[in-house]
Protein backbone atom coordinates (compact mmCIF):
# COMPACT_ATOMS: atom_id res chain seq x y z
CA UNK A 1 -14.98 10.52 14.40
CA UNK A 2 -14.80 6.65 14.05
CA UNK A 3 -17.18 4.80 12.15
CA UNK A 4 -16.50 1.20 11.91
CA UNK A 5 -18.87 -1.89 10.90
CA UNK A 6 -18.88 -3.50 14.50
CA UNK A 7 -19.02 -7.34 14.61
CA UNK A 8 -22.16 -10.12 14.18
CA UNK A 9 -20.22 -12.11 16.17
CA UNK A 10 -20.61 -11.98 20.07
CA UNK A 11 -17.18 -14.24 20.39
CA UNK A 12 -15.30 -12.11 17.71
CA UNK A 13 -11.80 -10.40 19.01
CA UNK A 14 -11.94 -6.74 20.00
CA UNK A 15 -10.86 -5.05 16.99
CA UNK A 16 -7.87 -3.01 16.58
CA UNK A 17 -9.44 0.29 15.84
CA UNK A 18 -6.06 1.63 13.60
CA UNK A 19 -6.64 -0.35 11.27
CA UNK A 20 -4.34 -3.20 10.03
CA UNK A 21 -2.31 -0.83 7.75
CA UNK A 22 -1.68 1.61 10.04
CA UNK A 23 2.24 3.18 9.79
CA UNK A 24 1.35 2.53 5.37
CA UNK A 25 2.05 6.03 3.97
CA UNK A 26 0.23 6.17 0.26
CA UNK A 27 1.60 8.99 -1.38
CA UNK A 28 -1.53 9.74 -4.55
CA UNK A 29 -0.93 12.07 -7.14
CA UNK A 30 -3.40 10.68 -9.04
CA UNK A 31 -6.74 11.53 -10.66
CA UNK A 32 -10.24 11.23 -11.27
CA UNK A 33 -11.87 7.96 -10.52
CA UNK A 34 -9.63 4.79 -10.82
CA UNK A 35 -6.98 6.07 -8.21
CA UNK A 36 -9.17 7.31 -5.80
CA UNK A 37 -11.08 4.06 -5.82
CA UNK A 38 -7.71 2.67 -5.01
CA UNK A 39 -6.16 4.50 -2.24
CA UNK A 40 -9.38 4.31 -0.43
CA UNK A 41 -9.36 1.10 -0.17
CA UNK A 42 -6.20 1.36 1.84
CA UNK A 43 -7.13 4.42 3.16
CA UNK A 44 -10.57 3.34 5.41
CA UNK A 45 -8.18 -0.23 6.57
CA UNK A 46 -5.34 2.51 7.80
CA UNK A 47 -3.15 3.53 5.97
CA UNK A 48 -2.08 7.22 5.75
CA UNK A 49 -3.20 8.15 2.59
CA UNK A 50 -1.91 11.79 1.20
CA UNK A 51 -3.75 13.32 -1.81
CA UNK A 52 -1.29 15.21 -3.16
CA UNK A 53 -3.86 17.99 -5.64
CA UNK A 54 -3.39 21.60 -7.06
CA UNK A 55 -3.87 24.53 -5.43
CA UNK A 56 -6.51 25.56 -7.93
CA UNK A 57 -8.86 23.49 -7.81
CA UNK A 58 -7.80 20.29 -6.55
CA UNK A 59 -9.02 16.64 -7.80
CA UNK A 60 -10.97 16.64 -10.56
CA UNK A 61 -13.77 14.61 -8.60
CA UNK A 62 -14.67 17.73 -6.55
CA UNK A 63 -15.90 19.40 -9.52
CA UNK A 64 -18.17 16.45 -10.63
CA UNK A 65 -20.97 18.05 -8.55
CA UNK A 66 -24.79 17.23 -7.80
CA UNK A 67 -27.71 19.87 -7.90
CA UNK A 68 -28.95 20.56 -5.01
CA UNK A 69 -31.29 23.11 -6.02
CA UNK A 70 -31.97 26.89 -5.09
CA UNK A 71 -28.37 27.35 -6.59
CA UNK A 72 -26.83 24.71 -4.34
CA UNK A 73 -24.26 21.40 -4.83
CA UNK A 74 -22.80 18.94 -3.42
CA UNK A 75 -19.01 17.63 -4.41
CA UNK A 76 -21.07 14.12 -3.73
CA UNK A 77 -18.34 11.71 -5.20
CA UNK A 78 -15.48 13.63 -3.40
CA UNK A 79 -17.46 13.11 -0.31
CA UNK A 80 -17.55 9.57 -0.89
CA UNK A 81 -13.92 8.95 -2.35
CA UNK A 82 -11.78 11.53 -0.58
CA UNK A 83 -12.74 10.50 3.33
CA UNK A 84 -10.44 8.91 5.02
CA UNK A 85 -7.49 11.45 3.17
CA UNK A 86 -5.27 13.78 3.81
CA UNK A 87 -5.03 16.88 1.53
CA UNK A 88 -1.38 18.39 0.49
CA UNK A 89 -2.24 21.24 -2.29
CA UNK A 90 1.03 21.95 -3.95
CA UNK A 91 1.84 22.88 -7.39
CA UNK A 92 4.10 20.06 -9.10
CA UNK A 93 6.15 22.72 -11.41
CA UNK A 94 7.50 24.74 -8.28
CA UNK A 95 10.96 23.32 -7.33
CA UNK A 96 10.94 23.83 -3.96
CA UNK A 97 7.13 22.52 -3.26
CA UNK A 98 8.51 19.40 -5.27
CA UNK A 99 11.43 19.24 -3.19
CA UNK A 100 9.57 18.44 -0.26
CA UNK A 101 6.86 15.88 -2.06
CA UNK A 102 9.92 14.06 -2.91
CA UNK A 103 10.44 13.84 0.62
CA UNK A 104 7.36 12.77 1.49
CA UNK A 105 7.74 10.10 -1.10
CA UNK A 106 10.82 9.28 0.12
CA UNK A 107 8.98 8.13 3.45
CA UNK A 108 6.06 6.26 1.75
CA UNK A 109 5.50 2.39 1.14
CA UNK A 110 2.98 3.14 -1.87
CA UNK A 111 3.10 5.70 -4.49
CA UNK A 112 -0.08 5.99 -7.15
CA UNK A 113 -0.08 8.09 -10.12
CA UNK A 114 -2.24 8.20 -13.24
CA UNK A 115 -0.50 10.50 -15.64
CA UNK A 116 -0.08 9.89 -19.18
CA UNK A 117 2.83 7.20 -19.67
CA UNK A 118 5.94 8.77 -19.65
CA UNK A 119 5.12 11.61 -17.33
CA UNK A 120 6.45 10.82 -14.10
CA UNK A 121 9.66 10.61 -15.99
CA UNK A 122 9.65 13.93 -17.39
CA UNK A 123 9.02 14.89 -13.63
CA UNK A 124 12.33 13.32 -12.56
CA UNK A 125 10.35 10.54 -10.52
CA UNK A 126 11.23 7.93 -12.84
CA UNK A 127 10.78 4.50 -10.94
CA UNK A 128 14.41 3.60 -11.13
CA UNK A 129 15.58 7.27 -9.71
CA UNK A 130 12.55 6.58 -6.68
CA UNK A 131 13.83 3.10 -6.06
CA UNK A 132 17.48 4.25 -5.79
CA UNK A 133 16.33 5.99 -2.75
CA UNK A 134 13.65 3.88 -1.13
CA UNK A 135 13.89 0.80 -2.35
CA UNK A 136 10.86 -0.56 -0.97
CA UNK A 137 8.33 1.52 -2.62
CA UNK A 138 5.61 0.09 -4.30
CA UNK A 139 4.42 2.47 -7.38
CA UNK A 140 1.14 1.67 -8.79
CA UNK A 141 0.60 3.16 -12.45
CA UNK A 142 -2.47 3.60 -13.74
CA UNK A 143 -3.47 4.32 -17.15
CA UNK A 144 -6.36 3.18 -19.73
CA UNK A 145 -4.20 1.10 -21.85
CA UNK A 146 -1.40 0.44 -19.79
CA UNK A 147 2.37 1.45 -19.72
CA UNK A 148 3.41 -0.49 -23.14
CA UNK A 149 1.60 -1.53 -26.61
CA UNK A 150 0.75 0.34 -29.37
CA UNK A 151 -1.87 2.15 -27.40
CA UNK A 152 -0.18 3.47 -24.46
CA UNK A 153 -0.26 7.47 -25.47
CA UNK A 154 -3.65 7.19 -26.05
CA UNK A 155 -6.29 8.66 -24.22
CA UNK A 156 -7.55 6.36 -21.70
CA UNK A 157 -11.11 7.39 -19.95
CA UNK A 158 -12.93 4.72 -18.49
CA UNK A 159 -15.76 5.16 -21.38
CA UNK A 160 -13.19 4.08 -23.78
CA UNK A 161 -12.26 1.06 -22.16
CA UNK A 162 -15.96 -0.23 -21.38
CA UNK A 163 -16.61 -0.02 -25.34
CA UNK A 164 -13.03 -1.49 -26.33
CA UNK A 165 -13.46 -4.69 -23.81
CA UNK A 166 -16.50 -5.93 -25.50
CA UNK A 167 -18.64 -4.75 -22.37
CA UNK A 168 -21.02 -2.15 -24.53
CA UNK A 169 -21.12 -4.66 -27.18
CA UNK A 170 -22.09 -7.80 -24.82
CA UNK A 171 -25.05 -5.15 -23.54
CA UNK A 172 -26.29 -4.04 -26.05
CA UNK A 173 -30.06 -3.61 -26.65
CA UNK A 174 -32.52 -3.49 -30.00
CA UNK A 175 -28.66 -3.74 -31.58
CA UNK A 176 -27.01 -0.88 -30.05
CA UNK A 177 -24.13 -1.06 -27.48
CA UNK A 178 -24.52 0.23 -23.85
CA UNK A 179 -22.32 1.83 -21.51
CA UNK A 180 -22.75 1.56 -18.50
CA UNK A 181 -24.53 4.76 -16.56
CA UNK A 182 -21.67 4.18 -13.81
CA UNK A 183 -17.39 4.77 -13.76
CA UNK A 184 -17.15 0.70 -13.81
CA UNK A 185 -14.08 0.78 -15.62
CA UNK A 186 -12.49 2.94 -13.06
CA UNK A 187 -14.03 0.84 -10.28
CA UNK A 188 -13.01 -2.06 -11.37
CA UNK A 189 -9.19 -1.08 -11.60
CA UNK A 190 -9.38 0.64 -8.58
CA UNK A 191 -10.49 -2.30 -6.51
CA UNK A 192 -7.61 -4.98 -9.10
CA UNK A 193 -5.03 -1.97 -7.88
CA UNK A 194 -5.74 -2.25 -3.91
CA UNK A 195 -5.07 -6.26 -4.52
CA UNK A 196 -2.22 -5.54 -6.55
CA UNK A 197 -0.67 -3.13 -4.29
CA UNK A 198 -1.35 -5.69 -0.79
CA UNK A 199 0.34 -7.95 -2.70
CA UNK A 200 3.61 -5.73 -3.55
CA UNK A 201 3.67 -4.88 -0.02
CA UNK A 202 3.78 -8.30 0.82
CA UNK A 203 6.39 -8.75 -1.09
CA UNK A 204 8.17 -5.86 -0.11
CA UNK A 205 7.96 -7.15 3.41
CA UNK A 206 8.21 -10.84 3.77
CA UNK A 207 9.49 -11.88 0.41
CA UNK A 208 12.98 -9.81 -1.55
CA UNK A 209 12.54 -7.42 0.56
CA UNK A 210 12.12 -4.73 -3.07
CA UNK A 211 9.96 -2.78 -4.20
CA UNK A 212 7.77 -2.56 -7.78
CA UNK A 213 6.04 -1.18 -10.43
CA UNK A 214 2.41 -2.11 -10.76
CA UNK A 215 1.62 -1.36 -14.05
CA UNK A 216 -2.54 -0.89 -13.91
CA UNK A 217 -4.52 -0.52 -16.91
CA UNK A 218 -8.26 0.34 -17.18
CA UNK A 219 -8.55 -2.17 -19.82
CA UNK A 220 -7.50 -5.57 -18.27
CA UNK A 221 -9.55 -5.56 -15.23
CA UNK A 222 -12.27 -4.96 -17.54
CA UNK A 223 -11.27 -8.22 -19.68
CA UNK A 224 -10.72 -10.22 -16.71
CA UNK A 225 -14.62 -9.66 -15.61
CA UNK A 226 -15.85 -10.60 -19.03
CA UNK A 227 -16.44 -14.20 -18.61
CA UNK A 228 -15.49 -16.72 -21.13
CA UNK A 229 -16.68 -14.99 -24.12
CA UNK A 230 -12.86 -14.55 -25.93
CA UNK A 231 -12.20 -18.01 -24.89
CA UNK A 232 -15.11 -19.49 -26.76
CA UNK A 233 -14.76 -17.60 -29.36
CA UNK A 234 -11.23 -18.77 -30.16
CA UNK A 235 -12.31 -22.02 -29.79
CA UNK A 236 -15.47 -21.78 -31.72
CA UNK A 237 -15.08 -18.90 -34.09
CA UNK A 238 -18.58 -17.60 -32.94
CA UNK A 239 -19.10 -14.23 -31.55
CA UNK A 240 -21.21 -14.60 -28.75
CA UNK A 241 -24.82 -13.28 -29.12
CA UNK A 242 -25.29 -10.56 -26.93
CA UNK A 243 -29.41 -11.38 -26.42
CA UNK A 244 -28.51 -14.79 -25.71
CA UNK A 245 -28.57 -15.47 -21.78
CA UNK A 246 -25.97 -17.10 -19.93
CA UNK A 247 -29.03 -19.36 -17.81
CA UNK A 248 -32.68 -19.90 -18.32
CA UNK A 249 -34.76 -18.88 -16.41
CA UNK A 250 -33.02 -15.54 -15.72
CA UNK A 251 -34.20 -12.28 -16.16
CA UNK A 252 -36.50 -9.23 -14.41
CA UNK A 253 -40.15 -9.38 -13.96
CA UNK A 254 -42.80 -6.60 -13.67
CA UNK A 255 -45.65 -6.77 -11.31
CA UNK A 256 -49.26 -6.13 -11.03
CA UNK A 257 -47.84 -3.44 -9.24
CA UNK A 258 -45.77 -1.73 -11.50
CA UNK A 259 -42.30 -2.52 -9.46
CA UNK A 260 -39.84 -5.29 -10.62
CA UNK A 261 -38.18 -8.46 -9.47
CA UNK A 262 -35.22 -10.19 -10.86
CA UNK A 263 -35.26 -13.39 -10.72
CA UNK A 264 -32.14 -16.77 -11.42
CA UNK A 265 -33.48 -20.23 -11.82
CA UNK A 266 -30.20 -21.51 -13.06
CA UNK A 267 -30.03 -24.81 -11.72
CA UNK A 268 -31.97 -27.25 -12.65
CA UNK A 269 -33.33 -27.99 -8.92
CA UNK A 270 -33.97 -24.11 -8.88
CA UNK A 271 -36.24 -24.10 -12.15
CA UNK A 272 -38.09 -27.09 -11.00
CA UNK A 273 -38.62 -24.72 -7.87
CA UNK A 274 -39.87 -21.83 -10.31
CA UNK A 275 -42.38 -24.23 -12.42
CA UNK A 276 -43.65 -25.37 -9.12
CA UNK A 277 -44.11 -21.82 -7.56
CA UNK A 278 -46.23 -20.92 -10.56
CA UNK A 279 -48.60 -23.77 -10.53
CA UNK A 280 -46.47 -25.56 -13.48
CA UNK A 281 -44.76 -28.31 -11.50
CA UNK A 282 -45.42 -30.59 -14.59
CA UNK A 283 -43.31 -28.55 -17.03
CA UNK A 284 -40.23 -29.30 -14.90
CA UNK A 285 -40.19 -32.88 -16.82
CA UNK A 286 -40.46 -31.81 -20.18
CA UNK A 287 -37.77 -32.25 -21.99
CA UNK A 288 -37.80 -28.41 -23.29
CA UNK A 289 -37.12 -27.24 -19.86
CA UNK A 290 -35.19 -30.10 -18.31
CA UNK A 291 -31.89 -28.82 -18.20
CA UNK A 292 -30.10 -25.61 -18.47
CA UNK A 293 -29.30 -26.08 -22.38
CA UNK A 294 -33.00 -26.94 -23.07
CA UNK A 295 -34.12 -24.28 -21.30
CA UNK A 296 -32.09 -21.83 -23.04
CA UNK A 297 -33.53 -22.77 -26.62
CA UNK A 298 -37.17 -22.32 -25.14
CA UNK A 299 -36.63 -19.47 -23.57
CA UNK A 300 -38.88 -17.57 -24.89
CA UNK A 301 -41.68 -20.01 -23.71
CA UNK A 302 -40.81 -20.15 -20.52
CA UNK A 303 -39.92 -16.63 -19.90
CA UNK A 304 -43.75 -15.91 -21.14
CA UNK A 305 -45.22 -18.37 -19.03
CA UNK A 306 -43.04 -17.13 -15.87
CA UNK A 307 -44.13 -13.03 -16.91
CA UNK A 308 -47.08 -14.14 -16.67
CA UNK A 309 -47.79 -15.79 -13.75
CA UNK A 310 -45.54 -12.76 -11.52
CA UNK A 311 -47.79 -9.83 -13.41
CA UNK A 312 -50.85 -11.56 -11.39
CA UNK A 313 -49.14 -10.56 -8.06
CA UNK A 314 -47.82 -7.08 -6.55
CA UNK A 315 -44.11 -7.44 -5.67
CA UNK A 316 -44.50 -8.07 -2.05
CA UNK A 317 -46.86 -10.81 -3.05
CA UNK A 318 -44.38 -12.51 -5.84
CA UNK A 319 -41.22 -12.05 -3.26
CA UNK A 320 -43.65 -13.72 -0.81
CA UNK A 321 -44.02 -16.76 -2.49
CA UNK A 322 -41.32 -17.41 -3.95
CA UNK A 323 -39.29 -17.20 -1.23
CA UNK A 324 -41.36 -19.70 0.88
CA UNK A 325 -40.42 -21.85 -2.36
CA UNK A 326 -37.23 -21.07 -2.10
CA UNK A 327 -36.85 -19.31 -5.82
CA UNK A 328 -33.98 -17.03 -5.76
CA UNK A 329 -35.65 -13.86 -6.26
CA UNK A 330 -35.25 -10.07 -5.10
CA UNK A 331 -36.85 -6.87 -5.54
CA UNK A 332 -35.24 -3.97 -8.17
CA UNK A 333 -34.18 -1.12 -6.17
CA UNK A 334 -33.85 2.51 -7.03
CA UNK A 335 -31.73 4.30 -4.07
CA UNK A 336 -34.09 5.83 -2.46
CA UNK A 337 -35.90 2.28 -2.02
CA UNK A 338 -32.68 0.40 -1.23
CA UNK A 339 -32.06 3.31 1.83
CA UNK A 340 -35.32 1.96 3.20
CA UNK A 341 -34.69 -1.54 2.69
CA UNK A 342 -34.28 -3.37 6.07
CA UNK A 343 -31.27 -5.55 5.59
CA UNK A 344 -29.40 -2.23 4.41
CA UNK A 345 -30.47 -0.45 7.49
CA UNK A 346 -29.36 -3.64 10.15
CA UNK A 347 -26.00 -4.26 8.51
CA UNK A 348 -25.33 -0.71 8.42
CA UNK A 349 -24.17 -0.34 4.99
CA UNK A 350 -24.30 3.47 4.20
CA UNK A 351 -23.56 5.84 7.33
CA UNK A 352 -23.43 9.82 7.92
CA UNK A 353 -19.75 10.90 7.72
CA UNK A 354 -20.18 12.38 11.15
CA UNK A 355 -21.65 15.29 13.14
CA UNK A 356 -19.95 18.29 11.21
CA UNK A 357 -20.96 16.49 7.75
CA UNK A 358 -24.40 14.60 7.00
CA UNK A 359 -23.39 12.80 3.88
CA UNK A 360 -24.45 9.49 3.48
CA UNK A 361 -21.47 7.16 2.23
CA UNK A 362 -21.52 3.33 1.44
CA UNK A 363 -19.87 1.63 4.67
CA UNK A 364 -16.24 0.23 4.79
CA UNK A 365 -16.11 -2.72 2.62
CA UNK A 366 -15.09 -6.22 3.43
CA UNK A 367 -16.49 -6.63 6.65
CA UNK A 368 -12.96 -7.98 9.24
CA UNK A 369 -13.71 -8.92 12.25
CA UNK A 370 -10.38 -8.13 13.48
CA UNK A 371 -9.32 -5.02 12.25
CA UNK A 372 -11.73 -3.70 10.74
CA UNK A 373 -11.85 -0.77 8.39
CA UNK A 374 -13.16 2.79 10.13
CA UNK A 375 -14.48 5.59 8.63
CA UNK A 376 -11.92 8.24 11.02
CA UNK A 377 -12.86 11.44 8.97
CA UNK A 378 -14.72 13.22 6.29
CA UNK A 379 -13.05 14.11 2.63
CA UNK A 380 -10.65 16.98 3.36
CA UNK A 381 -11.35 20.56 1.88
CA UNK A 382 -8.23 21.58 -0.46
CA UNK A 383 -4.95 21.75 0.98
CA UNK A 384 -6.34 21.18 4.97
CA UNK A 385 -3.61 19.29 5.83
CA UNK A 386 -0.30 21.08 3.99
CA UNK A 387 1.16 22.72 6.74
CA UNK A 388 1.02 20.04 8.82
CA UNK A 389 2.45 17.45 6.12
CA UNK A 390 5.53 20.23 5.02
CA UNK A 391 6.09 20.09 8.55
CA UNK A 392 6.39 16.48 8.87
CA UNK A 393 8.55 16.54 5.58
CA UNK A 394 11.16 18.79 7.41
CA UNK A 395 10.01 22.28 6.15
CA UNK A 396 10.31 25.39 8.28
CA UNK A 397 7.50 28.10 9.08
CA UNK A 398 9.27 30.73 7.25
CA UNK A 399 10.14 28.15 4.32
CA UNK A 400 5.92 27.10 4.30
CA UNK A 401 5.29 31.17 4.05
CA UNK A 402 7.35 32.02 1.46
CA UNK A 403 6.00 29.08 -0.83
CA UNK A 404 2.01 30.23 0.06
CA UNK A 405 2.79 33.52 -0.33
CA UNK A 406 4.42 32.42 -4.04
CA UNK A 407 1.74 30.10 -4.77
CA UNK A 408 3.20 26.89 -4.67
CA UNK A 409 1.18 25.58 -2.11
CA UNK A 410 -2.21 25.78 -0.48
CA UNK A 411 -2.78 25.83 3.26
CA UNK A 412 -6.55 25.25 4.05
């Protein structure tokens, strides 16, 4: 099964269909959200990604489970963040099981872990002891508060972070901080980690030829999105507001309807285009909405006189006209409507994992035109691909019995 984005482009090369880190061996041994968001980023452009889980259960995502009704689930987000991945159940504490993942490791370019700092020490893969034996070997840590600082032991879910970064606070609504209903935290990291990592490997490769520690906290990809807000307020003192808006007009709109539109006007050429779409081309030279910092102190007035005019029309009719204005305006999906949306369905952006799964996934994202990202398989049930790893590490048939018959590993 191969499941790649194809090209828009009728003069684009032919794309190699390995992907461009093919012969990358990603050793994870890490959990829940952050990690997995990371080595499947390098997983879908290539590389050989081995999710090292217990023979138990296995990742924790595989338990975070949707209702399907009549007593049914589906493992949906290990679906979507274990394709591409190979499974090796083995149990960390058994010698000879972690004889052979140190093996594996041994032939990696990228191990990712997301223990507790100071764990893979106590494990005897300190990064020193790893590097001593492949010295290439990029190790990405990840944690909620990082390897050092006062909070390193500290529990670290993604929850914790979103509140601790000002996020929930800079959301907040009738005074009360929001999280958000979504692992951003861990998505965020995940996606700073696959940069992070490219770039070791670059390094690794082209530049002194060594290896590194990438030390990946939840909480600093989270700062790094936050816009300017600590910087003015070291400057200025002032907390930000968090009902103040960042541009005027901005905001979402409900329709005659009952279905939304959100809406960004904020340049001043693109609020004169708003006034004018609503039959208020005059307003666009007072001085109350004349420029982004006027607008922003009315914008109360204008955001009433903009409600207004868009709960007169059904969405189709408000999308309508302001796009032959050309207001920047879109319709607010649920999932079920953005499935049906055209645009989604031409650019192919969710796809079935193949013929022996139906899940619908989100597509492999950026779009290359030369080596693009594939989908090649489906998440792997626990411990599919053990035998076939142990064998590649070296181990014997009889050795690969006597550790499933003992429990140290799980062959699928």
């Amino acid at each position: 099964m191969h499941i790649g984005l194809g090209s828009s482009s009728s003069t684009a090369p032919e794309p190699r269909s390995e992907g461009a880190l093919a012969g990358v061996r990603v050793i994870d041994l890490s959990r829940l959200v952050a990690g997995n968001m990371l080595s499947l980023q390098l997983a879908d452009f290539g590389a050989d990604v081995i999710k090292v889980e217990s023979p138990r259960d296995g990742d924790t995502l595989r338990h975070w489970r949707e209702d399907l009704g009549r007593g049914q689930t589906l493992d949906a987000w290990w679906r979507v963040y274990g394709r591409n991945k190979r499974s090796l159940a083995v149990d960390l504490r058994a010698d000879d099981a972690m004889a052979l993942v140190r093996k594996l490791i041994g032939s990696a370019q990228v191990l990712i872990e997301s223990f507790r700092p100071g764990t893979l020490e106590a494990m005897g893969l300190a990064p020193a002891s790893l590097h001593a034996v492949n010295p290439k070997l990029v190790i990405v840590r990840v944690s909620g508060w990082g390897q050092s600082g006062p909070y390193r032991d500290l529990p670290g879910f993604g929850s914790l972070l979103e509140g601790f970064s000002g996020f929930a606070y800079k959301h907040s609504k009738d005074g009360v901080p929001q999280l958000p209903n979504m692992a951003l935290a861990d998505m965020v990291s995940g996606l700073t980690g696959a940069f992070a990592t490219m770039v070791a490997l670059r390094e690794a490769e082209v530049g002194g030829g060594r290896g590194q520690v990438v030390d990946l906290s939840l909480l600093e990809p989270m700062l790094a999105i936050m816009g300017p807000d600590v910087t003015a307020c070291a400057a200025t003192g002032r907390v930000a507001d968090p009902s103040l808006k960042i541009a005027s007009p901005r905001g979402v709109y409900r329709c005659s309807d009952g279905r939304w539109v959100a809406m960004s006007g904020s340049t001043d050429a693109m609020a004169r285009r708003v006034l004018g779409a609503i039959g208020k081309a005059e307003m666009a030279d007072d001085p109350r909405f004349a420029t982004n910092s006027a607008r922003l102190a009315n914008d109360a007035a204008l955001d009433e006189m903009i409600g207004s005019a868009i709960a007169t029309m059904d969405r189709d009719e408000c999308l309508a006209l302001f796009r032959s204005k050309g207001v920047t305006v879109g319709p607010i999906y649920d999932s079920a409507q953005l499935l049906a949306d055209e645009h989604i369905v031409a650019r192919n952006c969710y796809v079935s994992l193949g013929d022996t799964d139906a899940t619908l996934v989100h597509n492999v994202t950026p779009r290359l035109s030369g080596t693009p990202g594939i989908i090649r398989q489906g998440a792997p049930s626990i411990g599919q691909h053990t035998c076939e790893l142990l064998l590649e590490a070296g181990a014997s048939d009889a050795e690969i019995a006597a550790m499933s018959r003992s429990g140290a590993i799980r062959c699928a």
